[in-house]
N, C-alpha and C. Protein backbone atom coordinates (compact mmCIF):
# COMPACT_ATOMS: atom_id res chain seq x y z
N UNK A 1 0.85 -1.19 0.00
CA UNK A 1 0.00 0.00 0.00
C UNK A 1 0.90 1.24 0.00
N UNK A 2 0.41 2.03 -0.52
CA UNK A 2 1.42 3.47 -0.74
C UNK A 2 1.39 4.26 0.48
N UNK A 3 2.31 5.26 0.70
CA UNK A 3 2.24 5.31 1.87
C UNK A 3 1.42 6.31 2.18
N UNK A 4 1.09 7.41 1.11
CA UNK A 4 0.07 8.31 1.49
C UNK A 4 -1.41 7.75 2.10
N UNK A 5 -1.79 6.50 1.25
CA UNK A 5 -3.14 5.77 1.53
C UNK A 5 -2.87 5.27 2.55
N UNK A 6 -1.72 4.55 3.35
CA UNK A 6 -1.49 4.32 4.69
C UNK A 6 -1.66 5.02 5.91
N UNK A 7 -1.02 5.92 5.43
CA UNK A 7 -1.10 7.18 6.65
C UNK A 7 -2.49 8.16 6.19
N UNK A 8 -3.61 8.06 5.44
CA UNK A 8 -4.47 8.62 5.24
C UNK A 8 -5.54 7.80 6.26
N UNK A 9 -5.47 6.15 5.77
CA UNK A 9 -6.31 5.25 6.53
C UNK A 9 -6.19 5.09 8.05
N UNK A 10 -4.65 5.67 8.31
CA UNK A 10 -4.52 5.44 9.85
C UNK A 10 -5.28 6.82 10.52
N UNK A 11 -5.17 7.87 9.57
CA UNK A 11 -5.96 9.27 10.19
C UNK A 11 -7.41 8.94 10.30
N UNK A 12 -7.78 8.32 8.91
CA UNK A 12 -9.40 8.47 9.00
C UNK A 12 -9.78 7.37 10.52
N UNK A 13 -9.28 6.23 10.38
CA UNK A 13 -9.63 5.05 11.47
C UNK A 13 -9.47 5.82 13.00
N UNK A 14 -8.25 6.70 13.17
CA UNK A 14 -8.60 7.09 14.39
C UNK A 14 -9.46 8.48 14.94
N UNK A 15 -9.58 8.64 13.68
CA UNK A 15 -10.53 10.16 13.69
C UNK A 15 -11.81 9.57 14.14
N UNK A 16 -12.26 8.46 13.36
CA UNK A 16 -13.48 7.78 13.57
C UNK A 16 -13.56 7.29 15.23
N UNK A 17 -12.62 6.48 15.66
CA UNK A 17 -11.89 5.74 17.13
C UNK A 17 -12.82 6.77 18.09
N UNK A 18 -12.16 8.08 17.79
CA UNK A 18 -12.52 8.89 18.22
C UNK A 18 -13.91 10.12 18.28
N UNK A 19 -14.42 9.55 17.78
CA UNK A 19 -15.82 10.16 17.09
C UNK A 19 -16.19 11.53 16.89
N UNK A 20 -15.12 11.96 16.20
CA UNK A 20 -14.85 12.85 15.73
C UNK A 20 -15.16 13.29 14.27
N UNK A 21 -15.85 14.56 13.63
CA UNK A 21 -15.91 14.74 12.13
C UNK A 21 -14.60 15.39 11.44
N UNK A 22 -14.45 15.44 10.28
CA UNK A 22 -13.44 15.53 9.57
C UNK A 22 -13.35 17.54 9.98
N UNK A 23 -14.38 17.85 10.06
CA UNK A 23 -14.59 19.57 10.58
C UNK A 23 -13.93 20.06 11.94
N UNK A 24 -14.09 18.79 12.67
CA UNK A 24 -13.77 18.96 14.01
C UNK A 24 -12.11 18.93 14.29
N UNK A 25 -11.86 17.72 13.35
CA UNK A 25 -10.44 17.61 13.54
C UNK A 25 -9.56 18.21 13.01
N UNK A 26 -10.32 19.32 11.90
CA UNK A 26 -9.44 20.55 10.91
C UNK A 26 -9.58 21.24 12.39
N UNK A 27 -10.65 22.07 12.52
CA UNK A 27 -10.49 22.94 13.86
C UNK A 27 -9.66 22.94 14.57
N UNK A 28 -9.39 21.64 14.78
CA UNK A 28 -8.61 21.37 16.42
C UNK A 28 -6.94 21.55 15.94
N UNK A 29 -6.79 21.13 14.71
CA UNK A 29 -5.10 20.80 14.45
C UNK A 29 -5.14 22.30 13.61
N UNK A 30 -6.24 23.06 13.32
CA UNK A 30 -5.96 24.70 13.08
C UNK A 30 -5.44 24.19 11.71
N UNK A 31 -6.13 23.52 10.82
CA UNK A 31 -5.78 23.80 9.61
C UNK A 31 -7.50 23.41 9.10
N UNK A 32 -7.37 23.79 7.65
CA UNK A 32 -8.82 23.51 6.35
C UNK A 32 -8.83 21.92 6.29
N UNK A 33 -10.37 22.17 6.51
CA UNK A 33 -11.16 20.68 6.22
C UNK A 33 -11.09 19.94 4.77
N UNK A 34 -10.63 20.68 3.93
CA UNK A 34 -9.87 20.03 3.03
C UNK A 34 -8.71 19.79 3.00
N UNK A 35 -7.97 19.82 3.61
CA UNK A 35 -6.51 19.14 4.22
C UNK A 35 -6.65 18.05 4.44
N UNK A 36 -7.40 17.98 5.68
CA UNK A 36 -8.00 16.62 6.06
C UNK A 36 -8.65 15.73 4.88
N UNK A 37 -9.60 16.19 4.14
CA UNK A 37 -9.86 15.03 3.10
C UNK A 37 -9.11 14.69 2.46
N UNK A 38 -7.94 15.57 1.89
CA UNK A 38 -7.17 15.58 1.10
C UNK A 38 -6.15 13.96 1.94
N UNK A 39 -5.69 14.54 2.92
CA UNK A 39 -5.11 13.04 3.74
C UNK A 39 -5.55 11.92 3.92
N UNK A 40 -6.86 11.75 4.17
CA UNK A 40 -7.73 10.41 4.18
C UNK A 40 -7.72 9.91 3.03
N UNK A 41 -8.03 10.84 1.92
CA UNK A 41 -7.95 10.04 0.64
C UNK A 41 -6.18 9.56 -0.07
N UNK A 42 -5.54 9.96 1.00
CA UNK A 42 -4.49 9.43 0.55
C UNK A 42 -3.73 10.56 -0.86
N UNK A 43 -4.57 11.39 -1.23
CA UNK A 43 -3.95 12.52 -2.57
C UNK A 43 -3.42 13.81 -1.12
N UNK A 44 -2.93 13.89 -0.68
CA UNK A 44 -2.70 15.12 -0.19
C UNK A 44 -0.59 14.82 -0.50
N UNK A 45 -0.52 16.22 -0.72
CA UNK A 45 1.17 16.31 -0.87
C UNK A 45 1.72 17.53 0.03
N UNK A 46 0.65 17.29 0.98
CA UNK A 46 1.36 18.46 2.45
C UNK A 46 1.97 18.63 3.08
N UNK A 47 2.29 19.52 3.82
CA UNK A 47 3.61 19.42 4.18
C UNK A 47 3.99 18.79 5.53
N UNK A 48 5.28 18.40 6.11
CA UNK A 48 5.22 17.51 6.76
C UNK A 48 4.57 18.70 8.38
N UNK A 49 5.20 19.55 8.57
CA UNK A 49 4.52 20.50 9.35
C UNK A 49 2.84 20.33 9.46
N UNK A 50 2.47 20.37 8.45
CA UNK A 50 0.64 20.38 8.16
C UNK A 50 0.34 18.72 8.68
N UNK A 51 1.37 17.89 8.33
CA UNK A 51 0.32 17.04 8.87
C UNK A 51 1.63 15.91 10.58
N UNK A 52 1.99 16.56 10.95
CA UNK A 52 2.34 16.28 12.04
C UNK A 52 1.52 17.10 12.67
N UNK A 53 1.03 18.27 12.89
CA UNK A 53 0.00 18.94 13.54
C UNK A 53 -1.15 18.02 13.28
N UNK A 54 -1.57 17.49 12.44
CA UNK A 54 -3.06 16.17 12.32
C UNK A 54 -2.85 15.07 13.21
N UNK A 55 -1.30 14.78 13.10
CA UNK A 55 -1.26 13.14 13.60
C UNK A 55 -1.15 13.54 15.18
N UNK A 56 -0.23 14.76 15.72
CA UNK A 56 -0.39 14.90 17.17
C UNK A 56 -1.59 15.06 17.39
N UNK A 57 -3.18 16.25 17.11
CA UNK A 57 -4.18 15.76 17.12
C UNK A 57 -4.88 14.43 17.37
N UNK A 58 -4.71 13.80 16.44
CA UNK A 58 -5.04 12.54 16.90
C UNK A 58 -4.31 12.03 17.54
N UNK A 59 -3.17 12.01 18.24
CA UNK A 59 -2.18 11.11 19.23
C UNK A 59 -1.59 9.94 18.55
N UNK A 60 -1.38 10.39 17.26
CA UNK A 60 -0.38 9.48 16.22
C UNK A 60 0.82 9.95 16.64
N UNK A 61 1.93 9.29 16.49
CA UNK A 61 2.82 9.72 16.22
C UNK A 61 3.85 9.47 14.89
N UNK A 62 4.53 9.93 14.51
CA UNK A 62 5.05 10.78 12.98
C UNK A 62 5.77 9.03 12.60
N UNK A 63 5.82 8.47 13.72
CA UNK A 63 6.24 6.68 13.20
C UNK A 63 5.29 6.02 12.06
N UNK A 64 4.21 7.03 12.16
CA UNK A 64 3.31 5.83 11.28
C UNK A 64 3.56 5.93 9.86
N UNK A 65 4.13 6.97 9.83
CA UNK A 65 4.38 7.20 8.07
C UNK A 65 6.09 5.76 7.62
N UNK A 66 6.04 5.32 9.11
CA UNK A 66 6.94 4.27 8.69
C UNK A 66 5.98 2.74 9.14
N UNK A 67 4.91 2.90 9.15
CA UNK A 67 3.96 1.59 9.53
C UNK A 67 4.42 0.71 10.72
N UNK A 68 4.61 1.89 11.65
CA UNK A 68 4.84 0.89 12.81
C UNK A 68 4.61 2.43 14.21
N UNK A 69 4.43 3.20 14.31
CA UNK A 69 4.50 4.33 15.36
C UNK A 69 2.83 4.77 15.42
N UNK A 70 2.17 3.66 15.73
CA UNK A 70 0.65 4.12 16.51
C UNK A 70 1.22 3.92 17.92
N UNK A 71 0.47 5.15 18.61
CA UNK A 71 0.38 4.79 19.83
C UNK A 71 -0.24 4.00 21.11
């Protein structure tokens, strides 16, 4: 699996974990709700800044973009 769709599926699954909307979790990490879709669907080419602010949000940590750093 590529790794954008990896680390998109690990955002959406814990966004969900967390019952949270895709609106809620732009708010909170202070970036556009299209950021966020853009990551779930795996097409986003953001920057690593933009989305380490998503994954601390969710209490990912920046390991997962190596398929092994959920917390």
């Amino acid at each position: 699996m590529e790794i954008c769709s990896y680390i998109g599926n690990a955002v959406r699954g814990r966004r969900k974990l967390l019952k949270i909307d895709q609106k809620t979790l732009a708010e909170l990490a202070g970036v556009g709700v299209n950021v966020i879709t853009r990551i779930e669907r795996g097409e986003s080419n953001t920057s690593l800044k933009v989305l380490v602010k998503v994954l601390d949000t969710l209490g990912l940590d920046i390991r997962i973009m190596t398929k092994g750093g959920e917390r």
